[in-house]
N, C-alpha and C. Protein backbone atom coordinates (compact mmCIF):
# COMPACT_ATOMS: atom_id res chain seq x y z
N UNK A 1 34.27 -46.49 -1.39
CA UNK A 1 32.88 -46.43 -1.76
C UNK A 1 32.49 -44.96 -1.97
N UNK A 2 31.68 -44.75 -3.00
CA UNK A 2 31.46 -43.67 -3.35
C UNK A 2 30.08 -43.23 -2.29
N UNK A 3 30.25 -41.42 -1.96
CA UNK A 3 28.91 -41.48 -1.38
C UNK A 3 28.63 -40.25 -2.36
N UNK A 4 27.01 -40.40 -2.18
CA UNK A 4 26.29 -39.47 -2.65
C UNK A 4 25.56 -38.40 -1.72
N UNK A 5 26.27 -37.05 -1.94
CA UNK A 5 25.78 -35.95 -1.10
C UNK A 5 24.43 -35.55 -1.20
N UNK A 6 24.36 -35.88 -1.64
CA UNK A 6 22.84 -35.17 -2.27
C UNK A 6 21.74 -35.88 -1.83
N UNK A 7 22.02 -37.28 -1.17
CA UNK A 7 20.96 -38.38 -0.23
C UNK A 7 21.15 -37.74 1.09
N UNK A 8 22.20 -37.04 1.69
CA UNK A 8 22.33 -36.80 2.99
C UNK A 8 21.00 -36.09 2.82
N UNK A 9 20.32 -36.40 4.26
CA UNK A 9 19.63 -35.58 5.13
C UNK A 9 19.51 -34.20 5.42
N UNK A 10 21.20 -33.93 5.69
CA UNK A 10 21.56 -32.75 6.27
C UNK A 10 21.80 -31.69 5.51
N UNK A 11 22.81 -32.19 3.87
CA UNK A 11 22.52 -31.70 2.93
C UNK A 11 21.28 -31.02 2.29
N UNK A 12 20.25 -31.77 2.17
CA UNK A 12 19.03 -31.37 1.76
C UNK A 12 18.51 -30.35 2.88
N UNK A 13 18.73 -30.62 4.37
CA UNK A 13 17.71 -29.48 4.53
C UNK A 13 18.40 -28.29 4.64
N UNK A 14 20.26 -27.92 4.47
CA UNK A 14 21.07 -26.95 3.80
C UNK A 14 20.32 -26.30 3.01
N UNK A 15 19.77 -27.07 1.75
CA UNK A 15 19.82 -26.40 1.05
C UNK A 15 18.14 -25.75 1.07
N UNK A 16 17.44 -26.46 1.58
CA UNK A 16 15.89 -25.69 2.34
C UNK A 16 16.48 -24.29 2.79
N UNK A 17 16.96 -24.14 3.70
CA UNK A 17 17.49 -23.11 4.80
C UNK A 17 18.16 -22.15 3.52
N UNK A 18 18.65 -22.29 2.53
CA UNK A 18 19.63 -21.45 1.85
C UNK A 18 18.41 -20.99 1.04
N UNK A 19 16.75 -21.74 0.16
CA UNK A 19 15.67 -20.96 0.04
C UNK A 19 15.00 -20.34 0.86
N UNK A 20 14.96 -20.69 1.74
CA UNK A 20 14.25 -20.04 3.25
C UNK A 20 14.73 -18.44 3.50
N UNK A 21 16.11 -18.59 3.40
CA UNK A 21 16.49 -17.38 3.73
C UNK A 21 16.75 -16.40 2.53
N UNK A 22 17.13 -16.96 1.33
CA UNK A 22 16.66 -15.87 0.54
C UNK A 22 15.59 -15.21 0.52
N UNK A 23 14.56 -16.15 0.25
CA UNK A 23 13.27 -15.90 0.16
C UNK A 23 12.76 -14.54 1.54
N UNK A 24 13.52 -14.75 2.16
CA UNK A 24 13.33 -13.79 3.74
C UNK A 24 13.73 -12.80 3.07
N UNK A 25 14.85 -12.79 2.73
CA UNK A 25 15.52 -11.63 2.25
C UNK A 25 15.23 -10.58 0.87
N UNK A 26 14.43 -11.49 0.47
CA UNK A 26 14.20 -11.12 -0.78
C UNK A 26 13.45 -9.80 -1.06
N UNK A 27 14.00 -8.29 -1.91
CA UNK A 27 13.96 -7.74 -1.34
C UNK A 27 14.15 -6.34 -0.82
N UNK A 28 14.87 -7.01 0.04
CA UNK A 28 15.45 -6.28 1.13
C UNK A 28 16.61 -5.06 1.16
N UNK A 29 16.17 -3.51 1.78
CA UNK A 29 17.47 -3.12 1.22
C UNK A 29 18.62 -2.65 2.21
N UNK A 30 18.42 -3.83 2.96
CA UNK A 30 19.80 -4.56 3.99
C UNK A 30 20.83 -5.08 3.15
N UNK A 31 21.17 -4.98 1.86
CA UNK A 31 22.12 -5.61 1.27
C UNK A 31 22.71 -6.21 1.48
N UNK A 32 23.79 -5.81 2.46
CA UNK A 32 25.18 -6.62 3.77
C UNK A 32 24.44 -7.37 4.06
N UNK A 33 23.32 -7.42 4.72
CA UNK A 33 23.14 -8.35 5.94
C UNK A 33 22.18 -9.47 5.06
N UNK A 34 21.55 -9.03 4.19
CA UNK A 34 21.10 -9.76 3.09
C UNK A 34 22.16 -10.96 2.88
N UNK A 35 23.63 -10.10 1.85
CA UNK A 35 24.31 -10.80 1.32
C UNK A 35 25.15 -12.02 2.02
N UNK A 36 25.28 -11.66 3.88
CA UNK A 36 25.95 -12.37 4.76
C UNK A 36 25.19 -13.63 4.91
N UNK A 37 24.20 -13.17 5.24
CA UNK A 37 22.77 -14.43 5.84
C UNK A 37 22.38 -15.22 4.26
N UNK A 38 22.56 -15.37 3.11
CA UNK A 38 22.55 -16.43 2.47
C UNK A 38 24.16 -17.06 1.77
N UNK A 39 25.54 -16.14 2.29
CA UNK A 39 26.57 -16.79 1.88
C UNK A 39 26.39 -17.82 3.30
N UNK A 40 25.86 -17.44 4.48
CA UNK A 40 26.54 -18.13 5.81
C UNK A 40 25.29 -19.49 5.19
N UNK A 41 24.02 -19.49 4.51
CA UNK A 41 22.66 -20.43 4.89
C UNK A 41 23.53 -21.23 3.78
N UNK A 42 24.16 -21.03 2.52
CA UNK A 42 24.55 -21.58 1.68
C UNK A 42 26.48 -22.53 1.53
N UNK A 43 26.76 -21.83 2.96
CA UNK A 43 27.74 -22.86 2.82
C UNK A 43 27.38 -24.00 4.12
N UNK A 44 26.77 -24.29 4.25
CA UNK A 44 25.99 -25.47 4.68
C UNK A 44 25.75 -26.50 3.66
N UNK A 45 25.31 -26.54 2.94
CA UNK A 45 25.21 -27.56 1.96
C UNK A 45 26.50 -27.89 0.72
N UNK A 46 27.22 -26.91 0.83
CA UNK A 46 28.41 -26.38 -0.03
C UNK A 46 29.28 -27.41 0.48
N UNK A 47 30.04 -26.84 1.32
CA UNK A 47 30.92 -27.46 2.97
C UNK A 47 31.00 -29.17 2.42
N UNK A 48 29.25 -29.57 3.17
CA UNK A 48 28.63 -30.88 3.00
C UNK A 48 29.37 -31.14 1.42
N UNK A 49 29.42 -31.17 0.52
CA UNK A 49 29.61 -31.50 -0.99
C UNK A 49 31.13 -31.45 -0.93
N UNK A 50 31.45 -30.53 -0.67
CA UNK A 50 33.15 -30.34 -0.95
C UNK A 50 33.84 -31.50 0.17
N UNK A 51 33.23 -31.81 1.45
CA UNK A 51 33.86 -32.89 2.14
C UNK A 51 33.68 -34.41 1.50
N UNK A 52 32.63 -34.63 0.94
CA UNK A 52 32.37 -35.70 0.29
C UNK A 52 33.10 -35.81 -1.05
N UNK A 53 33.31 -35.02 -1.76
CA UNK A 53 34.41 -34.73 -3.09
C UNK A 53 35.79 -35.00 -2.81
N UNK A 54 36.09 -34.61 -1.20
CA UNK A 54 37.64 -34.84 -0.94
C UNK A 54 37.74 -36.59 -0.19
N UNK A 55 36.69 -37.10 0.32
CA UNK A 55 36.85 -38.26 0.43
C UNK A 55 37.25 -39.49 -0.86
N UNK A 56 36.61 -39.04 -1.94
CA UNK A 56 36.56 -40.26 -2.88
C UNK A 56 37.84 -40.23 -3.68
């Protein structure tokens, strides 16, 4: 059965958290710490997608 990532819950609020924190950052001339804090907010929802891709 196919699933759809993009209904998860958890997915979606990934990807809240990955605007959230740009938007924090936005900016900013922390660059590094900029660039760390939306690769780390953005593989949250990433992760989520690529496990569901290797199931089907």
């Amino acid at each position: 059965m196919a699933h759809n990532f993009q209904n998860l819950e958890i997915w979606k609020r990934g990807c809240v958290l990955t605007e959230k924190t740009y938007a924090a950052f936005k900016g900013s001339t922390e660059y590094e710490l900029k660039s760390q804090m939306v690769r780390s907010a953005l593989s949250i929802p990433s992760n989520i997608a690529e496990a569901i891709g290797k199931e089907e």
